[in-house]
C-alpha atoms as a PDB file:
ATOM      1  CA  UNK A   1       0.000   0.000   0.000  1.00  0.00           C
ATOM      2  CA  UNK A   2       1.585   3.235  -0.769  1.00  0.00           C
ATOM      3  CA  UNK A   3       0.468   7.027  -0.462  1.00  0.00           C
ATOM      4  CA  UNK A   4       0.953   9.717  -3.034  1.00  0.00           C
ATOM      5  CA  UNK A   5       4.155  12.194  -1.343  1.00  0.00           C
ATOM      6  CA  UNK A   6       2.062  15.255  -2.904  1.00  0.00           C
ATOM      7  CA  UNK A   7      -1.266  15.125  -2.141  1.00  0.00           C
ATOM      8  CA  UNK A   8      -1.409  12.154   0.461  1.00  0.00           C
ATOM      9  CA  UNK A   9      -3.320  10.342  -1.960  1.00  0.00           C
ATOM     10  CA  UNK A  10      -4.117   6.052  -2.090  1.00  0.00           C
ATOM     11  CA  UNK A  11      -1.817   4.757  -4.822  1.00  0.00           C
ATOM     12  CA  UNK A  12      -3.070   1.300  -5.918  1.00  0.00           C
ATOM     13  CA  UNK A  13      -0.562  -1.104  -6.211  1.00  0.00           C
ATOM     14  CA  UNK A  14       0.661  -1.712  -9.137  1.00  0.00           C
ATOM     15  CA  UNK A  15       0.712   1.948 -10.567  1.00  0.00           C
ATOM     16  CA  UNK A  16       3.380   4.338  -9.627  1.00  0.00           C
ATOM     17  CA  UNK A  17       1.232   7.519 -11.021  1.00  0.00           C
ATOM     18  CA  UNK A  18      -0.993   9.550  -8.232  1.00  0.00           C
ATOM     19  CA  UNK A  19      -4.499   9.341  -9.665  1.00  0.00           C
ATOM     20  CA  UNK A  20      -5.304  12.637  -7.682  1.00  0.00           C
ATOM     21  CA  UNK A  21      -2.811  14.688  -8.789  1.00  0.00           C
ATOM     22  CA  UNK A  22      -1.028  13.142 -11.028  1.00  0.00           C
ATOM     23  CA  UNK A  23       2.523  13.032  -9.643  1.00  0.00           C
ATOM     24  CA  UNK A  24       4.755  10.292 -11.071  1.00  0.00           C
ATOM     25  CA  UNK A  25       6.480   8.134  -7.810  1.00  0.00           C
ATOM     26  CA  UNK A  26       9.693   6.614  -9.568  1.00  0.00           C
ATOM     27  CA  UNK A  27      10.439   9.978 -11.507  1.00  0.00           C
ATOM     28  CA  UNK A  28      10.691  11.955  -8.579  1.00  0.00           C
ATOM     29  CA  UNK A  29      13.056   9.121  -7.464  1.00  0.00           C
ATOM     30  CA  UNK A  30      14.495   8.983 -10.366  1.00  0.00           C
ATOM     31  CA  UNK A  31      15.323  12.553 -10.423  1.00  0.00           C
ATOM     32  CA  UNK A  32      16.637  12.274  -7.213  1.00  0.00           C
ATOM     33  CA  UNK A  33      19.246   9.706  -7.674  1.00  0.00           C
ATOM     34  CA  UNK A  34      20.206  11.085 -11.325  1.00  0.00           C
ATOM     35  CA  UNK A  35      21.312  13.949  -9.340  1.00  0.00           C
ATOM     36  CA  UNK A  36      23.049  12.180  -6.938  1.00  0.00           C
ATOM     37  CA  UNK A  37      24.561   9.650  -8.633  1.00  0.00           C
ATOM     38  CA  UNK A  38      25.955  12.888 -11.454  1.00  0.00           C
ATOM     39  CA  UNK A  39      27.135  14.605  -8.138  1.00  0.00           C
ATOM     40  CA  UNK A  40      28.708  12.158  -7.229  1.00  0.00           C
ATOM     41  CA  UNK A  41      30.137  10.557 -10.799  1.00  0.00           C
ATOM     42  CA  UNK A  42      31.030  13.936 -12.618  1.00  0.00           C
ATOM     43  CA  UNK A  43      34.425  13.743 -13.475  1.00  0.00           C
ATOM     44  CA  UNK A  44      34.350  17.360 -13.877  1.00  0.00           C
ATOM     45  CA  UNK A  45      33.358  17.950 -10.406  1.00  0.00           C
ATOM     46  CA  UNK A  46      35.925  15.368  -8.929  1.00  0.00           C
ATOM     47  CA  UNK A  47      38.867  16.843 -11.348  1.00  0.00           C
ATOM     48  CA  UNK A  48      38.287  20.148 -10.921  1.00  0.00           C
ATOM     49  CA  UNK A  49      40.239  20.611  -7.660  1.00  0.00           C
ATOM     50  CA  UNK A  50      43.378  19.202 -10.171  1.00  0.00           C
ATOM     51  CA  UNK A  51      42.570  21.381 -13.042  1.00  0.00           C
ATOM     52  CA  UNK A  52      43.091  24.793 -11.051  1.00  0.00           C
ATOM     53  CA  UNK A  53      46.109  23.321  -9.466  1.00  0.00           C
ATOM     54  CA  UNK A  54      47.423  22.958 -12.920  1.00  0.00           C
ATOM     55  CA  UNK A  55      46.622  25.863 -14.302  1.00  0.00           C
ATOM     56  CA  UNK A  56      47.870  27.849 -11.330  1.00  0.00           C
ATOM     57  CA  UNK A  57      51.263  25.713 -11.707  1.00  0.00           C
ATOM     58  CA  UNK A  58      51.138  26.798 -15.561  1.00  0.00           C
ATOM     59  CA  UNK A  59      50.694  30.318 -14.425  1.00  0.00           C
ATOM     60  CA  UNK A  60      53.658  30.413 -11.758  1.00  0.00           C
ATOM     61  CA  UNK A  61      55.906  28.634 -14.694  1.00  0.00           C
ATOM     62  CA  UNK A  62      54.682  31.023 -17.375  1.00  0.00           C
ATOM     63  CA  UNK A  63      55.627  34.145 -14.681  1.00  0.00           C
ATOM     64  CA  UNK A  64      59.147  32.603 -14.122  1.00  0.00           C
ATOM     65  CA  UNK A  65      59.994  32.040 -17.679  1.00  0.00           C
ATOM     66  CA  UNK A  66      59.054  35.842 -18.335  1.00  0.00           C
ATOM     67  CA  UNK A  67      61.099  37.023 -15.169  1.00  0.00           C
ATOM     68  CA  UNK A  68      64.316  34.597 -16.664  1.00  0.00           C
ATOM     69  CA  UNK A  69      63.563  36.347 -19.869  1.00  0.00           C
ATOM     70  CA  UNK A  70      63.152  39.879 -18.882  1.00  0.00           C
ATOM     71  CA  UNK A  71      66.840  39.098 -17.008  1.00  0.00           C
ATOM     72  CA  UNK A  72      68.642  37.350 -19.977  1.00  0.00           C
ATOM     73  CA  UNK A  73      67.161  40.470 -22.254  1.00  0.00           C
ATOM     74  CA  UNK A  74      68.512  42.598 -19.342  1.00  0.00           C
ATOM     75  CA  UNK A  75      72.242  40.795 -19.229  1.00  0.00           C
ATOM     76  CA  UNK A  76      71.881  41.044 -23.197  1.00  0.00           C
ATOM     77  CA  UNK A  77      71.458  44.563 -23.186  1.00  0.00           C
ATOM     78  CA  UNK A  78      73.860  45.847 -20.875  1.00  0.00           C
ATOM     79  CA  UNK A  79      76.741  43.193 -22.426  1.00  0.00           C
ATOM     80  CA  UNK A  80      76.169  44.762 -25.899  1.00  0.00           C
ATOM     81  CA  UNK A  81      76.467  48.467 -24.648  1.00  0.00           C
ATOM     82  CA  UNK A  82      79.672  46.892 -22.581  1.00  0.00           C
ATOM     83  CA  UNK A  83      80.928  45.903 -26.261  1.00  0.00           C
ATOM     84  CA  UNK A  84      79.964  49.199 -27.742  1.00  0.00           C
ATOM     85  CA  UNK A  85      81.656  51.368 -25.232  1.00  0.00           C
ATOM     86  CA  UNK A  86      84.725  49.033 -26.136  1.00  0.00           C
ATOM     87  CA  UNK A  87      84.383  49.375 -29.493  1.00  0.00           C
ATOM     88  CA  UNK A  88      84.105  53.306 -29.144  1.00  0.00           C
ATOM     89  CA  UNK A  89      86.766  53.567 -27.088  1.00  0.00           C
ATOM     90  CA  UNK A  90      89.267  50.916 -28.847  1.00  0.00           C
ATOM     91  CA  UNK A  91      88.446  53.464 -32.431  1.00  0.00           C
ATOM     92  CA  UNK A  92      89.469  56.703 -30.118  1.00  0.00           C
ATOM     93  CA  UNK A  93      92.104  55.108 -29.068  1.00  0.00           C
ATOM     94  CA  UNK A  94      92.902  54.150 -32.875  1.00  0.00           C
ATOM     95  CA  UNK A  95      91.988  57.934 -34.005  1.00  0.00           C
ATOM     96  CA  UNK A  96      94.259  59.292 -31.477  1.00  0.00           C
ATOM     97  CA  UNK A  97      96.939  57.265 -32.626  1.00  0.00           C
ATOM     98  CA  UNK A  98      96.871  57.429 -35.942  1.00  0.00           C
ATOM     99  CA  UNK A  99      96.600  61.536 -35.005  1.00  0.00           C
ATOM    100  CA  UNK A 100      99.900  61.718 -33.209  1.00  0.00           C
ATOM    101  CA  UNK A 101     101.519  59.354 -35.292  1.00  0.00           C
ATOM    102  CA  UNK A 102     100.542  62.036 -38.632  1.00  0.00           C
ATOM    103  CA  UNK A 103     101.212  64.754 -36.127  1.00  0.00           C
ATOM    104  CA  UNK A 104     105.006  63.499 -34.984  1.00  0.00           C
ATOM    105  CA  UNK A 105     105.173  62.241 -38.916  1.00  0.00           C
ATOM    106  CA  UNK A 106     104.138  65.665 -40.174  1.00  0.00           C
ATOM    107  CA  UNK A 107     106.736  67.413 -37.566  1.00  0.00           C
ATOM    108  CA  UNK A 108     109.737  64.871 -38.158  1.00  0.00           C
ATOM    109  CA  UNK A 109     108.985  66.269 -42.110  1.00  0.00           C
ATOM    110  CA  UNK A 110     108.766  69.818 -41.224  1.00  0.00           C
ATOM    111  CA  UNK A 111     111.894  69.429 -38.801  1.00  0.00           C
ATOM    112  CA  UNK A 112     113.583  67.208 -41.883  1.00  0.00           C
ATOM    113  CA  UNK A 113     112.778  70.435 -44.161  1.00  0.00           C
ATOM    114  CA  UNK A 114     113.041  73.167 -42.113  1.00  0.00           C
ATOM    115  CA  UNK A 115     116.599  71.429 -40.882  1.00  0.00           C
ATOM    116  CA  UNK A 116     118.032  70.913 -44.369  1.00  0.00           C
ATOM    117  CA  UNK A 117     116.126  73.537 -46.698  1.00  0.00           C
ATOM    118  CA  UNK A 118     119.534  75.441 -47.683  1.00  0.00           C
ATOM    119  CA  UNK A 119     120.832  72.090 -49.473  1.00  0.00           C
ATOM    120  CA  UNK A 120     119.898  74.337 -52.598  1.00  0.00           C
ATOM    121  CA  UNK A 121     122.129  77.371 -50.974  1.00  0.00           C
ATOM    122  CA  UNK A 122     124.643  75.269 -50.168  1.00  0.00           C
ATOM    123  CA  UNK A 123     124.925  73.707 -53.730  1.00  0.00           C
ATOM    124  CA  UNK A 124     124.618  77.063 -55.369  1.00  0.00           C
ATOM    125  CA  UNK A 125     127.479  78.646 -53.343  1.00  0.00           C
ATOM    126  CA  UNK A 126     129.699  76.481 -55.557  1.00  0.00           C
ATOM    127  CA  UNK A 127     128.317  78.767 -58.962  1.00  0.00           C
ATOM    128  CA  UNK A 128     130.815  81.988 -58.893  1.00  0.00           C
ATOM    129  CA  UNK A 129     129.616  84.617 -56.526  1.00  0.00           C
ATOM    130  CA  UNK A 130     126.551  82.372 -55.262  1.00  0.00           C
ATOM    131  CA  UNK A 131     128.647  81.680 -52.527  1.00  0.00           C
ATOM    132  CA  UNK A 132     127.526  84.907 -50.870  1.00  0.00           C
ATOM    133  CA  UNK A 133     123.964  83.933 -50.726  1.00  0.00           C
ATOM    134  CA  UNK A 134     124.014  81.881 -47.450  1.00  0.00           C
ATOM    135  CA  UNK A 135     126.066  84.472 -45.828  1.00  0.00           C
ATOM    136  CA  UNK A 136     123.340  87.086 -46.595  1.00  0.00           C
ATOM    137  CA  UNK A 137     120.090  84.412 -46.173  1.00  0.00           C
ATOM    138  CA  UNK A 138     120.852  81.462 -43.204  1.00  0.00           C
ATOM    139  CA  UNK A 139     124.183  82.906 -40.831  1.00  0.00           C
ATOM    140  CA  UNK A 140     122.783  80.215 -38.500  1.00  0.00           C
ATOM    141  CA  UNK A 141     122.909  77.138 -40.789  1.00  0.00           C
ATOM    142  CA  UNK A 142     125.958  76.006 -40.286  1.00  0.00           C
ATOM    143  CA  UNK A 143     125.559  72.853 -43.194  1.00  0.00           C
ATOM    144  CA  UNK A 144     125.069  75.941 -45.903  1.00  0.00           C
ATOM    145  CA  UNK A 145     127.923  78.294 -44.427  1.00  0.00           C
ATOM    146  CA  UNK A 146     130.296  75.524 -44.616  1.00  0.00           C
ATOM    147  CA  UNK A 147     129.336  74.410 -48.349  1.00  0.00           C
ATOM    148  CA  UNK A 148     129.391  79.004 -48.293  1.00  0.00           C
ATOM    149  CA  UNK A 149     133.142  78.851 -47.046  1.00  0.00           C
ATOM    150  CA  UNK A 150     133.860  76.097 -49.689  1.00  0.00           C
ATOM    151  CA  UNK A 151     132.732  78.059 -52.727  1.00  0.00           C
ATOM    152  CA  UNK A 152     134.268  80.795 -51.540  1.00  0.00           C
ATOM    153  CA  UNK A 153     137.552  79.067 -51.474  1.00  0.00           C
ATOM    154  CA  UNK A 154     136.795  77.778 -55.064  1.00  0.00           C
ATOM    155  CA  UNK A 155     136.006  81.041 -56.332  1.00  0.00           C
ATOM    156  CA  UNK A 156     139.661  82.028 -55.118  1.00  0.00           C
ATOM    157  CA  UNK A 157     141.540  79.287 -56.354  1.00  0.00           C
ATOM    158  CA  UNK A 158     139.740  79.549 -59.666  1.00  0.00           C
ATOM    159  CA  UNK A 159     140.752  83.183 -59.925  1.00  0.00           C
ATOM    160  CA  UNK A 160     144.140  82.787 -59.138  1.00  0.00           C
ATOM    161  CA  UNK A 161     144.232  79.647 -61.118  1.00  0.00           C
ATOM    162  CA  UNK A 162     143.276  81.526 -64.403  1.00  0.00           C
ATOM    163  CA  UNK A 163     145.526  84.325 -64.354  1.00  0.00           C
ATOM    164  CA  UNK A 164     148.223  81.691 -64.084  1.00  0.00           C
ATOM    165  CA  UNK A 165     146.669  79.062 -66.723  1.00  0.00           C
ATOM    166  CA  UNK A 166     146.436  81.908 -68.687  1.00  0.00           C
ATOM    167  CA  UNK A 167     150.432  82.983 -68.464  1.00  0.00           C
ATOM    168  CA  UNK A 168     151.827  79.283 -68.502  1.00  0.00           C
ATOM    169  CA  UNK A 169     148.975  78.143 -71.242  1.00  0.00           C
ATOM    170  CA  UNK A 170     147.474  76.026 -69.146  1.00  0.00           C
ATOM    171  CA  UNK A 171     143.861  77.279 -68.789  1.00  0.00           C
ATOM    172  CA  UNK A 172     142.371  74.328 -70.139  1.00  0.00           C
ATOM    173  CA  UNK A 173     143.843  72.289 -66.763  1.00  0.00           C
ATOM    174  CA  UNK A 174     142.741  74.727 -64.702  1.00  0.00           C
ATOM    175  CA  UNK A 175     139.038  74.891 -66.390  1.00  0.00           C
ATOM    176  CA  UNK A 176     138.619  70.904 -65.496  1.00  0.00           C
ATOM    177  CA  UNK A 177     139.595  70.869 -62.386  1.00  0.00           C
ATOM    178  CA  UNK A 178     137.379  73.994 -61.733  1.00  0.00           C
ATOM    179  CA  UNK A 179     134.501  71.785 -63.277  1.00  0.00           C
ATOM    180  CA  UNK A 180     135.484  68.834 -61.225  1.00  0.00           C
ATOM    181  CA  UNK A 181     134.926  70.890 -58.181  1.00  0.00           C
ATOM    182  CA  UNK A 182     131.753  72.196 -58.865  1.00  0.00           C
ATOM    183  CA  UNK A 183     130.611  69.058 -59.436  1.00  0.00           C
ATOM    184  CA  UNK A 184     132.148  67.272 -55.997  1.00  0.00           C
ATOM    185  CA  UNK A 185     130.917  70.065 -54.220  1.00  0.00           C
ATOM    186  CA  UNK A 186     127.611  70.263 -55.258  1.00  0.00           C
ATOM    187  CA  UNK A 187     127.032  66.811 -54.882  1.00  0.00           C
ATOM    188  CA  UNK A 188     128.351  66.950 -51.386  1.00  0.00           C
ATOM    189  CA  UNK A 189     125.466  69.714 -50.875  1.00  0.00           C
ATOM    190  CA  UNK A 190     122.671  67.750 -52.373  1.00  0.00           C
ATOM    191  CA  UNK A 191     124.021  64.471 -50.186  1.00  0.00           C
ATOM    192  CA  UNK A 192     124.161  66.366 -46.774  1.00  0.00           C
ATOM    193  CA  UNK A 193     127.917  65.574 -46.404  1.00  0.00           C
ATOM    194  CA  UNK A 194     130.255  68.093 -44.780  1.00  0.00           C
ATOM    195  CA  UNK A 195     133.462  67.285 -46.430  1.00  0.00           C
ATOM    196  CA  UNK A 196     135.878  69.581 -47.908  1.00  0.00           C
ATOM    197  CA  UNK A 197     136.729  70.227 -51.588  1.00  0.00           C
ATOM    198  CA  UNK A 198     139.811  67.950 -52.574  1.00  0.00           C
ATOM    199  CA  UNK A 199     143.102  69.293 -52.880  1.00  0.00           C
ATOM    200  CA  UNK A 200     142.208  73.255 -51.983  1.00  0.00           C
ATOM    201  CA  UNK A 201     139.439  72.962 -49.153  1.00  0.00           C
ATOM    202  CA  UNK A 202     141.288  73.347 -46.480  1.00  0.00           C
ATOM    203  CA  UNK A 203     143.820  75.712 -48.158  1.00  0.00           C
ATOM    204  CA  UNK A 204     142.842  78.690 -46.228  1.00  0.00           C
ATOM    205  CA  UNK A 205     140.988  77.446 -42.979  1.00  0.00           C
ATOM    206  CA  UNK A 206     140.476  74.145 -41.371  1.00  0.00           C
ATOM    207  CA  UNK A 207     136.757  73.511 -41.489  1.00  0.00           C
END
Protein backbone atom coordinates (compact mmCIF):
# COMPACT_ATOMS: atom_id res chain seq x y z
CA UNK A 1 0.00 0.00 0.00
CA UNK A 2 1.58 3.23 -0.77
CA UNK A 3 0.47 7.03 -0.46
CA UNK A 4 0.95 9.72 -3.03
CA UNK A 5 4.16 12.19 -1.34
CA UNK A 6 2.06 15.26 -2.90
CA UNK A 7 -1.27 15.12 -2.14
CA UNK A 8 -1.41 12.15 0.46
CA UNK A 9 -3.32 10.34 -1.96
CA UNK A 10 -4.12 6.05 -2.09
CA UNK A 11 -1.82 4.76 -4.82
CA UNK A 12 -3.07 1.30 -5.92
CA UNK A 13 -0.56 -1.10 -6.21
CA UNK A 14 0.66 -1.71 -9.14
CA UNK A 15 0.71 1.95 -10.57
CA UNK A 16 3.38 4.34 -9.63
CA UNK A 17 1.23 7.52 -11.02
CA UNK A 18 -0.99 9.55 -8.23
CA UNK A 19 -4.50 9.34 -9.67
CA UNK A 20 -5.30 12.64 -7.68
CA UNK A 21 -2.81 14.69 -8.79
CA UNK A 22 -1.03 13.14 -11.03
CA UNK A 23 2.52 13.03 -9.64
CA UNK A 24 4.76 10.29 -11.07
CA UNK A 25 6.48 8.13 -7.81
CA UNK A 26 9.69 6.61 -9.57
CA UNK A 27 10.44 9.98 -11.51
CA UNK A 28 10.69 11.96 -8.58
CA UNK A 29 13.06 9.12 -7.46
CA UNK A 30 14.50 8.98 -10.37
CA UNK A 31 15.32 12.55 -10.42
CA UNK A 32 16.64 12.27 -7.21
CA UNK A 33 19.25 9.71 -7.67
CA UNK A 34 20.21 11.08 -11.32
CA UNK A 35 21.31 13.95 -9.34
CA UNK A 36 23.05 12.18 -6.94
CA UNK A 37 24.56 9.65 -8.63
CA UNK A 38 25.96 12.89 -11.45
CA UNK A 39 27.14 14.60 -8.14
CA UNK A 40 28.71 12.16 -7.23
CA UNK A 41 30.14 10.56 -10.80
CA UNK A 42 31.03 13.94 -12.62
CA UNK A 43 34.42 13.74 -13.48
CA UNK A 44 34.35 17.36 -13.88
CA UNK A 45 33.36 17.95 -10.41
CA UNK A 46 35.92 15.37 -8.93
CA UNK A 47 38.87 16.84 -11.35
CA UNK A 48 38.29 20.15 -10.92
CA UNK A 49 40.24 20.61 -7.66
CA UNK A 50 43.38 19.20 -10.17
CA UNK A 51 42.57 21.38 -13.04
CA UNK A 52 43.09 24.79 -11.05
CA UNK A 53 46.11 23.32 -9.47
CA UNK A 54 47.42 22.96 -12.92
CA UNK A 55 46.62 25.86 -14.30
CA UNK A 56 47.87 27.85 -11.33
CA UNK A 57 51.26 25.71 -11.71
CA UNK A 58 51.14 26.80 -15.56
CA UNK A 59 50.69 30.32 -14.42
CA UNK A 60 53.66 30.41 -11.76
CA UNK A 61 55.91 28.63 -14.69
CA UNK A 62 54.68 31.02 -17.37
CA UNK A 63 55.63 34.15 -14.68
CA UNK A 64 59.15 32.60 -14.12
CA UNK A 65 59.99 32.04 -17.68
CA UNK A 66 59.05 35.84 -18.33
CA UNK A 67 61.10 37.02 -15.17
CA UNK A 68 64.32 34.60 -16.66
CA UNK A 69 63.56 36.35 -19.87
CA UNK A 70 63.15 39.88 -18.88
CA UNK A 71 66.84 39.10 -17.01
CA UNK A 72 68.64 37.35 -19.98
CA UNK A 73 67.16 40.47 -22.25
CA UNK A 74 68.51 42.60 -19.34
CA UNK A 75 72.24 40.80 -19.23
CA UNK A 76 71.88 41.04 -23.20
CA UNK A 77 71.46 44.56 -23.19
CA UNK A 78 73.86 45.85 -20.87
CA UNK A 79 76.74 43.19 -22.43
CA UNK A 80 76.17 44.76 -25.90
CA UNK A 81 76.47 48.47 -24.65
CA UNK A 82 79.67 46.89 -22.58
CA UNK A 83 80.93 45.90 -26.26
CA UNK A 84 79.96 49.20 -27.74
CA UNK A 85 81.66 51.37 -25.23
CA UNK A 86 84.72 49.03 -26.14
CA UNK A 87 84.38 49.37 -29.49
CA UNK A 88 84.11 53.31 -29.14
CA UNK A 89 86.77 53.57 -27.09
CA UNK A 90 89.27 50.92 -28.85
CA UNK A 91 88.45 53.46 -32.43
CA UNK A 92 89.47 56.70 -30.12
CA UNK A 93 92.10 55.11 -29.07
CA UNK A 94 92.90 54.15 -32.88
CA UNK A 95 91.99 57.93 -34.01
CA UNK A 96 94.26 59.29 -31.48
CA UNK A 97 96.94 57.27 -32.63
CA UNK A 98 96.87 57.43 -35.94
CA UNK A 99 96.60 61.54 -35.00
CA UNK A 100 99.90 61.72 -33.21
CA UNK A 101 101.52 59.35 -35.29
CA UNK A 102 100.54 62.04 -38.63
CA UNK A 103 101.21 64.75 -36.13
CA UNK A 104 105.01 63.50 -34.98
CA UNK A 105 105.17 62.24 -38.92
CA UNK A 106 104.14 65.67 -40.17
CA UNK A 107 106.74 67.41 -37.57
CA UNK A 108 109.74 64.87 -38.16
CA UNK A 109 108.98 66.27 -42.11
CA UNK A 110 108.77 69.82 -41.22
CA UNK A 111 111.89 69.43 -38.80
CA UNK A 112 113.58 67.21 -41.88
CA UNK A 113 112.78 70.43 -44.16
CA UNK A 114 113.04 73.17 -42.11
CA UNK A 115 116.60 71.43 -40.88
CA UNK A 116 118.03 70.91 -44.37
CA UNK A 117 116.13 73.54 -46.70
CA UNK A 118 119.53 75.44 -47.68
CA UNK A 119 120.83 72.09 -49.47
CA UNK A 120 119.90 74.34 -52.60
CA UNK A 121 122.13 77.37 -50.97
CA UNK A 122 124.64 75.27 -50.17
CA UNK A 123 124.93 73.71 -53.73
CA UNK A 124 124.62 77.06 -55.37
CA UNK A 125 127.48 78.65 -53.34
CA UNK A 126 129.70 76.48 -55.56
CA UNK A 127 128.32 78.77 -58.96
CA UNK A 128 130.82 81.99 -58.89
CA UNK A 129 129.62 84.62 -56.53
CA UNK A 130 126.55 82.37 -55.26
CA UNK A 131 128.65 81.68 -52.53
CA UNK A 132 127.53 84.91 -50.87
CA UNK A 133 123.96 83.93 -50.73
CA UNK A 134 124.01 81.88 -47.45
CA UNK A 135 126.07 84.47 -45.83
CA UNK A 136 123.34 87.09 -46.60
CA UNK A 137 120.09 84.41 -46.17
CA UNK A 138 120.85 81.46 -43.20
CA UNK A 139 124.18 82.91 -40.83
CA UNK A 140 122.78 80.22 -38.50
CA UNK A 141 122.91 77.14 -40.79
CA UNK A 142 125.96 76.01 -40.29
CA UNK A 143 125.56 72.85 -43.19
CA UNK A 144 125.07 75.94 -45.90
CA UNK A 145 127.92 78.29 -44.43
CA UNK A 146 130.30 75.52 -44.62
CA UNK A 147 129.34 74.41 -48.35
CA UNK A 148 129.39 79.00 -48.29
CA UNK A 149 133.14 78.85 -47.05
CA UNK A 150 133.86 76.10 -49.69
CA UNK A 151 132.73 78.06 -52.73
CA UNK A 152 134.27 80.80 -51.54
CA UNK A 153 137.55 79.07 -51.47
CA UNK A 154 136.79 77.78 -55.06
CA UNK A 155 136.01 81.04 -56.33
CA UNK A 156 139.66 82.03 -55.12
CA UNK A 157 141.54 79.29 -56.35
CA UNK A 158 139.74 79.55 -59.67
CA UNK A 159 140.75 83.18 -59.93
CA UNK A 160 144.14 82.79 -59.14
CA UNK A 161 144.23 79.65 -61.12
CA UNK A 162 143.28 81.53 -64.40
CA UNK A 163 145.53 84.33 -64.35
CA UNK A 164 148.22 81.69 -64.08
CA UNK A 165 146.67 79.06 -66.72
CA UNK A 166 146.44 81.91 -68.69
CA UNK A 167 150.43 82.98 -68.46
CA UNK A 168 151.83 79.28 -68.50
CA UNK A 169 148.98 78.14 -71.24
CA UNK A 170 147.47 76.03 -69.15
CA UNK A 171 143.86 77.28 -68.79
CA UNK A 172 142.37 74.33 -70.14
CA UNK A 173 143.84 72.29 -66.76
CA UNK A 174 142.74 74.73 -64.70
CA UNK A 175 139.04 74.89 -66.39
CA UNK A 176 138.62 70.90 -65.50
CA UNK A 177 139.59 70.87 -62.39
CA UNK A 178 137.38 73.99 -61.73
CA UNK A 179 134.50 71.79 -63.28
CA UNK A 180 135.48 68.83 -61.22
CA UNK A 181 134.93 70.89 -58.18
CA UNK A 182 131.75 72.20 -58.87
CA UNK A 183 130.61 69.06 -59.44
CA UNK A 184 132.15 67.27 -56.00
CA UNK A 185 130.92 70.07 -54.22
CA UNK A 186 127.61 70.26 -55.26
CA UNK A 187 127.03 66.81 -54.88
CA UNK A 188 128.35 66.95 -51.39
CA UNK A 189 125.47 69.71 -50.88
CA UNK A 190 122.67 67.75 -52.37
CA UNK A 191 124.02 64.47 -50.19
CA UNK A 192 124.16 66.37 -46.77
CA UNK A 193 127.92 65.57 -46.40
CA UNK A 194 130.25 68.09 -44.78
CA UNK A 195 133.46 67.29 -46.43
CA UNK A 196 135.88 69.58 -47.91
CA UNK A 197 136.73 70.23 -51.59
CA UNK A 198 139.81 67.95 -52.57
CA UNK A 199 143.10 69.29 -52.88
CA UNK A 200 142.21 73.26 -51.98
CA UNK A 201 139.44 72.96 -49.15
CA UNK A 202 141.29 73.35 -46.48
CA UNK A 203 143.82 75.71 -48.16
CA UNK A 204 142.84 78.69 -46.23
CA UNK A 205 140.99 77.45 -42.98
CA UNK A 206 140.48 74.14 -41.37
CA UNK A 207 136.76 73.51 -41.49
Amino acid sequence: MAYCKNCGAYVPDGHTKCLACGLDQNEDKNKEYGSGSAAQTDPRQSSRPSQEEMRRQMEQQRKKQQEDSRRWAEAERQRRRQEQEEEARRRREAETEGTAAWTQAAGDAARSKSGQPNKLLAALSYLSVLFILPFLFCKDDKYAMFHARQGAILFAVTAVGEVLGSAFGLGWIVTLMHLYWIFKGMTNANDGKVEPLPYIGNLFSKQ
